[in-house]
C-alpha atoms as a PDB file:
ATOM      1  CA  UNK A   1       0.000   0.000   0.000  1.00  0.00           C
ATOM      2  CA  UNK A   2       2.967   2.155   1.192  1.00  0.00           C
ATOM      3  CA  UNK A   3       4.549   1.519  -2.676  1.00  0.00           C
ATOM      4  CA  UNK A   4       1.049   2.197  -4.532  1.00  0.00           C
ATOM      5  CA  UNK A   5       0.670   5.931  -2.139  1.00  0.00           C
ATOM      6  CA  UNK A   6       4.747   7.179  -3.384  1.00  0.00           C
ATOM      7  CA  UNK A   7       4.143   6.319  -7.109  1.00  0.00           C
ATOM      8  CA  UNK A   8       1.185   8.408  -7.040  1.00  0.00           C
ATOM      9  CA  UNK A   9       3.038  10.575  -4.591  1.00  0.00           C
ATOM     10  CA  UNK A  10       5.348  10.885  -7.009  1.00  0.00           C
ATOM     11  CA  UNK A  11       2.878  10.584 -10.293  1.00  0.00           C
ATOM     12  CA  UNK A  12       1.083  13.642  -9.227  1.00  0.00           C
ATOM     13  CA  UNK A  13       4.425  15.466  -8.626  1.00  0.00           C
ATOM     14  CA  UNK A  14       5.592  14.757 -11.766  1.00  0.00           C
ATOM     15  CA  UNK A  15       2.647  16.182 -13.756  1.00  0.00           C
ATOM     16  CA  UNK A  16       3.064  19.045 -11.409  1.00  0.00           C
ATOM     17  CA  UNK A  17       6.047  20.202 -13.223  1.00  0.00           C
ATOM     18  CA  UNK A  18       5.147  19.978 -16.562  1.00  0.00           C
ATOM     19  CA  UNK A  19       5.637  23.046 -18.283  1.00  0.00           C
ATOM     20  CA  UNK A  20       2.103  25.186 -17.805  1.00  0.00           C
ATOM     21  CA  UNK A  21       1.152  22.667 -15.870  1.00  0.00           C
ATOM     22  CA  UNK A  22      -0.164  20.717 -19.374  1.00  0.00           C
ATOM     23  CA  UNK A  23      -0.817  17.008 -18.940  1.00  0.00           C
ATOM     24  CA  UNK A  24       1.052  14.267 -21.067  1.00  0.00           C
ATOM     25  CA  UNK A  25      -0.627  14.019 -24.170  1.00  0.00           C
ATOM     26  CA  UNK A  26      -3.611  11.069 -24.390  1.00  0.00           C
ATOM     27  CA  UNK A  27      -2.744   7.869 -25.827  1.00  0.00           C
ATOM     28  CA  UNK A  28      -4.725   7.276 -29.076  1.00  0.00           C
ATOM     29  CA  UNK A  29      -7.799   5.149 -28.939  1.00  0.00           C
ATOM     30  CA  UNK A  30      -8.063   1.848 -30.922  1.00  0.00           C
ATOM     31  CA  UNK A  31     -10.349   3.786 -33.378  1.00  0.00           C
ATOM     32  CA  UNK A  32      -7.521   6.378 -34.268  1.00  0.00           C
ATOM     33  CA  UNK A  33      -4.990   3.520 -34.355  1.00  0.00           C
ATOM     34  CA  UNK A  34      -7.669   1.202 -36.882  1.00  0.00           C
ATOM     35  CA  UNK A  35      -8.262   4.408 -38.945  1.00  0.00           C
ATOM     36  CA  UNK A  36      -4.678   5.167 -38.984  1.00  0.00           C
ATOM     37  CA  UNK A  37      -3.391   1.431 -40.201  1.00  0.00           C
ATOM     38  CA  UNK A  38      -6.497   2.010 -42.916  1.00  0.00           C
ATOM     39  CA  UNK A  39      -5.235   5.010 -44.180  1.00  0.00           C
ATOM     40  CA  UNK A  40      -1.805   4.458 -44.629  1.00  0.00           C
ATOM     41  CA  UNK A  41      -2.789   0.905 -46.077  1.00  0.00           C
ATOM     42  CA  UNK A  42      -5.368   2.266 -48.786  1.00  0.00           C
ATOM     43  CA  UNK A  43      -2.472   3.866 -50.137  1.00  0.00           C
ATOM     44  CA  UNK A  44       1.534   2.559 -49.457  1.00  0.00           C
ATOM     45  CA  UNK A  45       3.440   5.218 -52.243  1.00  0.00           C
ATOM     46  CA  UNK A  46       2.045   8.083 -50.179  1.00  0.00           C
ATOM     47  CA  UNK A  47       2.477   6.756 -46.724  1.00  0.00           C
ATOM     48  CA  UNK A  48       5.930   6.012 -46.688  1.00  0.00           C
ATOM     49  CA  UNK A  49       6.742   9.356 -48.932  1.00  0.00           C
ATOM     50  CA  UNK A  50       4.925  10.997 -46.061  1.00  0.00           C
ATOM     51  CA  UNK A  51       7.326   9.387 -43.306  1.00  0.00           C
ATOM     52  CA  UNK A  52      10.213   9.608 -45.312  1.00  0.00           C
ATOM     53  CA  UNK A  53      10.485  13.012 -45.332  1.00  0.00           C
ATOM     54  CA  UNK A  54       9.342  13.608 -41.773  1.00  0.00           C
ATOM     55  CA  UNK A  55      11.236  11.040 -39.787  1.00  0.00           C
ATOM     56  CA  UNK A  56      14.622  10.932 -39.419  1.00  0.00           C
ATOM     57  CA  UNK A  57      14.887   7.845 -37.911  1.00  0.00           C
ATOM     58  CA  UNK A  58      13.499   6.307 -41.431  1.00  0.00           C
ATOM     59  CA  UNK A  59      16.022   4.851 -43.133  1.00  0.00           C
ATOM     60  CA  UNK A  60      17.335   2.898 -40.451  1.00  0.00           C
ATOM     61  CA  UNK A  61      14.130   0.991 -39.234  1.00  0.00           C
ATOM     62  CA  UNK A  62      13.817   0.932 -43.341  1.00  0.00           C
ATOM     63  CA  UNK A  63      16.859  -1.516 -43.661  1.00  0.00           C
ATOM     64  CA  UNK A  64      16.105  -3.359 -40.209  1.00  0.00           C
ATOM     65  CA  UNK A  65      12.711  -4.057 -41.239  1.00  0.00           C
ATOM     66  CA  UNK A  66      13.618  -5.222 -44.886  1.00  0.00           C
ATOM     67  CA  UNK A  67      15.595  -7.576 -43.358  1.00  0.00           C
ATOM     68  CA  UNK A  68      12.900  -8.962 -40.704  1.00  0.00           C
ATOM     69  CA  UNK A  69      10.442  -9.410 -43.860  1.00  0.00           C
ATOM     70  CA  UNK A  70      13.480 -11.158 -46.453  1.00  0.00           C
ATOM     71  CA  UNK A  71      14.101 -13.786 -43.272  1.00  0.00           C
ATOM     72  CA  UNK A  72      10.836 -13.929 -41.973  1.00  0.00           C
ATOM     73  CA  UNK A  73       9.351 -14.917 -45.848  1.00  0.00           C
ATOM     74  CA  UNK A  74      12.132 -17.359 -46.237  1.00  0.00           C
ATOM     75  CA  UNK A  75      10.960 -19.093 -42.565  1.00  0.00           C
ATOM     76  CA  UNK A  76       7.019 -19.310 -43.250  1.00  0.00           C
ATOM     77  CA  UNK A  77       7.479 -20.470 -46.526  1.00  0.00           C
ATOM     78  CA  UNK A  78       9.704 -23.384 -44.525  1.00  0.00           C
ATOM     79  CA  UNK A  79       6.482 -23.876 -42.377  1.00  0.00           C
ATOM     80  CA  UNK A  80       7.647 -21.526 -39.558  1.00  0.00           C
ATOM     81  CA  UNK A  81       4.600 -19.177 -39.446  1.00  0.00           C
ATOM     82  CA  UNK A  82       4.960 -19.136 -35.436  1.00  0.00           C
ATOM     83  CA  UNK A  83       8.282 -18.426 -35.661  1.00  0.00           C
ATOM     84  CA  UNK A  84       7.694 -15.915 -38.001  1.00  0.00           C
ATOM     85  CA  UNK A  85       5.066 -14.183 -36.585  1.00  0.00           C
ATOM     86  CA  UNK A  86       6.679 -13.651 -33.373  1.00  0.00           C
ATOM     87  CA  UNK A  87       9.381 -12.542 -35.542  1.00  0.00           C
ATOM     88  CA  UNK A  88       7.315  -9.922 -36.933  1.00  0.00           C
ATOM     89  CA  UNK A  89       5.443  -8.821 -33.486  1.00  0.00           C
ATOM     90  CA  UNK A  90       9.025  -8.389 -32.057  1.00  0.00           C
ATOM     91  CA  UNK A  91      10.169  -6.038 -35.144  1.00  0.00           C
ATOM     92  CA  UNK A  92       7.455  -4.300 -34.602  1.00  0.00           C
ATOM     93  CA  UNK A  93       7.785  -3.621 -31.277  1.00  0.00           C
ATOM     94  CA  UNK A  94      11.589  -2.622 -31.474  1.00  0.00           C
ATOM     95  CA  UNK A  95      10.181   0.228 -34.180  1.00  0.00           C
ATOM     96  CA  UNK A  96       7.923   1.634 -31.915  1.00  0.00           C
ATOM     97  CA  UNK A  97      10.530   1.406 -28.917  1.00  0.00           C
ATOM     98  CA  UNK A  98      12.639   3.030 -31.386  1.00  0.00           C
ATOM     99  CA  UNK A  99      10.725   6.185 -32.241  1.00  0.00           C
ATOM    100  CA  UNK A 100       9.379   6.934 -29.283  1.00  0.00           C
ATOM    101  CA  UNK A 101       7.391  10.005 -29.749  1.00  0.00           C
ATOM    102  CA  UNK A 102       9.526  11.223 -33.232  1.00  0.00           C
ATOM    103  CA  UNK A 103       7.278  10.007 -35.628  1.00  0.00           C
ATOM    104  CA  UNK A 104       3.581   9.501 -34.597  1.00  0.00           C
ATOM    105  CA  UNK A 105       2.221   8.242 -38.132  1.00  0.00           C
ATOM    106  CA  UNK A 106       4.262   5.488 -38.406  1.00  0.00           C
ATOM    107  CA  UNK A 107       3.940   4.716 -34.741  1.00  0.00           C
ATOM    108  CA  UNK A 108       0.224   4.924 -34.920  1.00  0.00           C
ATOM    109  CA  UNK A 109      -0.066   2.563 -37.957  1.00  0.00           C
ATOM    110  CA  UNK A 110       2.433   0.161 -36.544  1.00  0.00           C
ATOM    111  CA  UNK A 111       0.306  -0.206 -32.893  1.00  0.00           C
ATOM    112  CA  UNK A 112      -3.311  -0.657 -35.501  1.00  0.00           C
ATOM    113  CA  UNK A 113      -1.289  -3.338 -36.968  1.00  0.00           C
ATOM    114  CA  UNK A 114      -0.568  -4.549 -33.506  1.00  0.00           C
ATOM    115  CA  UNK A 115      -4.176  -4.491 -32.508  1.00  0.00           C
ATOM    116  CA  UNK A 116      -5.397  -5.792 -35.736  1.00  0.00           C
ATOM    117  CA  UNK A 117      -3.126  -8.784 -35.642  1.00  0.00           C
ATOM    118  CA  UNK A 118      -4.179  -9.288 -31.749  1.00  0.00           C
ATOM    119  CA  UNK A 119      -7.979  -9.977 -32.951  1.00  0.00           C
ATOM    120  CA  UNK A 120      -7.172 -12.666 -35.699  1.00  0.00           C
ATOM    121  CA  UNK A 121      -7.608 -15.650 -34.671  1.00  0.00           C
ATOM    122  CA  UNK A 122      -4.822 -17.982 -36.663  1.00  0.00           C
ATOM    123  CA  UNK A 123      -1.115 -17.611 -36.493  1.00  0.00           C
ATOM    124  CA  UNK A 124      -1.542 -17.301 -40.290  1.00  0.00           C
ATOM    125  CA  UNK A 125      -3.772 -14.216 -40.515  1.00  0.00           C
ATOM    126  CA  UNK A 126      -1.578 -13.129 -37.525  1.00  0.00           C
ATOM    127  CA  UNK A 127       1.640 -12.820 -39.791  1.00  0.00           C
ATOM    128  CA  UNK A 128      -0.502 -11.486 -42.723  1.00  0.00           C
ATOM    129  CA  UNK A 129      -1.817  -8.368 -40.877  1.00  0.00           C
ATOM    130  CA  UNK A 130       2.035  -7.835 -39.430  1.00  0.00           C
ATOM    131  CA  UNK A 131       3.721  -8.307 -42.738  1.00  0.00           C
ATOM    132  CA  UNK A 132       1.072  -6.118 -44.728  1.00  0.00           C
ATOM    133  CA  UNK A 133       1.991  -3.920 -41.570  1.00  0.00           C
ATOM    134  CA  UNK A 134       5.549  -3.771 -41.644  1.00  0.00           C
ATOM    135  CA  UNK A 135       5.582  -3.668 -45.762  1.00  0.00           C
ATOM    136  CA  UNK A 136       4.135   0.130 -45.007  1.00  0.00           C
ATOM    137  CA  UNK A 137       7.670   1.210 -43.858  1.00  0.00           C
ATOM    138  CA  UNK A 138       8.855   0.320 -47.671  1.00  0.00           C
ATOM    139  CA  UNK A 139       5.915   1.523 -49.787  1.00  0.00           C
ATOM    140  CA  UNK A 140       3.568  -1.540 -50.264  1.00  0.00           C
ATOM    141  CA  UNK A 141       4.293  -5.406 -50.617  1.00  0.00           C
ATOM    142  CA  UNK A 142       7.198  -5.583 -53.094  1.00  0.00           C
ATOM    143  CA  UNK A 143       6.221  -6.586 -56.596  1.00  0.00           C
ATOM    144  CA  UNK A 144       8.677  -9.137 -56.291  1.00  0.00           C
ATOM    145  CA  UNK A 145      10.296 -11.169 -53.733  1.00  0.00           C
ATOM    146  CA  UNK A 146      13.842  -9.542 -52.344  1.00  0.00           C
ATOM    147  CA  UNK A 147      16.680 -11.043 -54.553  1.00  0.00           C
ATOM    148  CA  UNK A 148      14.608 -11.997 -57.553  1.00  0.00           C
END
């Protein structure tokens, strides 16, 4: 009880001196998140034109998560969907870990592809909704499969 009383203790002083005493911005709701994914799925080109040229932190998650999807395709198409998929939930993770607050677009599409993969129900619709999700970051599933 003691521990529960500081952290608010110490919540409440924290907020206290925020600058104009303005609260920490809310976290978006699932319907922002959904409508987020939606949008920057309808159309890829723009999206990651969009990010490109307002994050700076683009290029490298770019070339990490190129590399999750090249190794990821090459294990489910072995029959390693779980594998893959956790694979693809950890990538996804380390991008948003990554960009912290810098760049709210592609950290808003990333956690709707998070939520939409948490209400599939098979590892295989699981990976679809995270690949799909992490293709975003490089325009749109590739037309052709990396080194072809």
């Amino acid at each position: 009880m003691q521990k529960v009383f500081i952290f608010m203790l110490t919540t409440f002083a924290l907020i206290g001196c925020l600058p104009n005493g303005s609260q920490p911005a809310a976290a978006p709701s699932k319907q922002e998140l959904d409508k987020a994914l939606a949008d920057a799925l309808e159309n890829p080109r723009v999206f990651q034109s969009e990010i490109k040229d307002t994050c700076t932190k683009f290029r490298p998650m770019l070339l990490e998560v190129a590399e999750t999807i090249n190794m990821g395709s090459r294990i489910w198409n072995a029959g390693g969907a779980p594998i893959t998929l956790r694979l693809y939930e950890g990538v996804t993770y380390r991008v948003l870990y990554e960009l912290g607050d810098e760049c709210p677009q592609l950290s808003h599409a990333f956690q709707g592809g998070l939520n939409r993969a948490a209400e599939k129900e098979t590892i295989n619709e699981k990976g679809r909704v995270l690949r799909s999700t992490l293709d975003l970051i490089m325009g749109g599933t590739p037309t052709k499969p990396p080194g072809a």
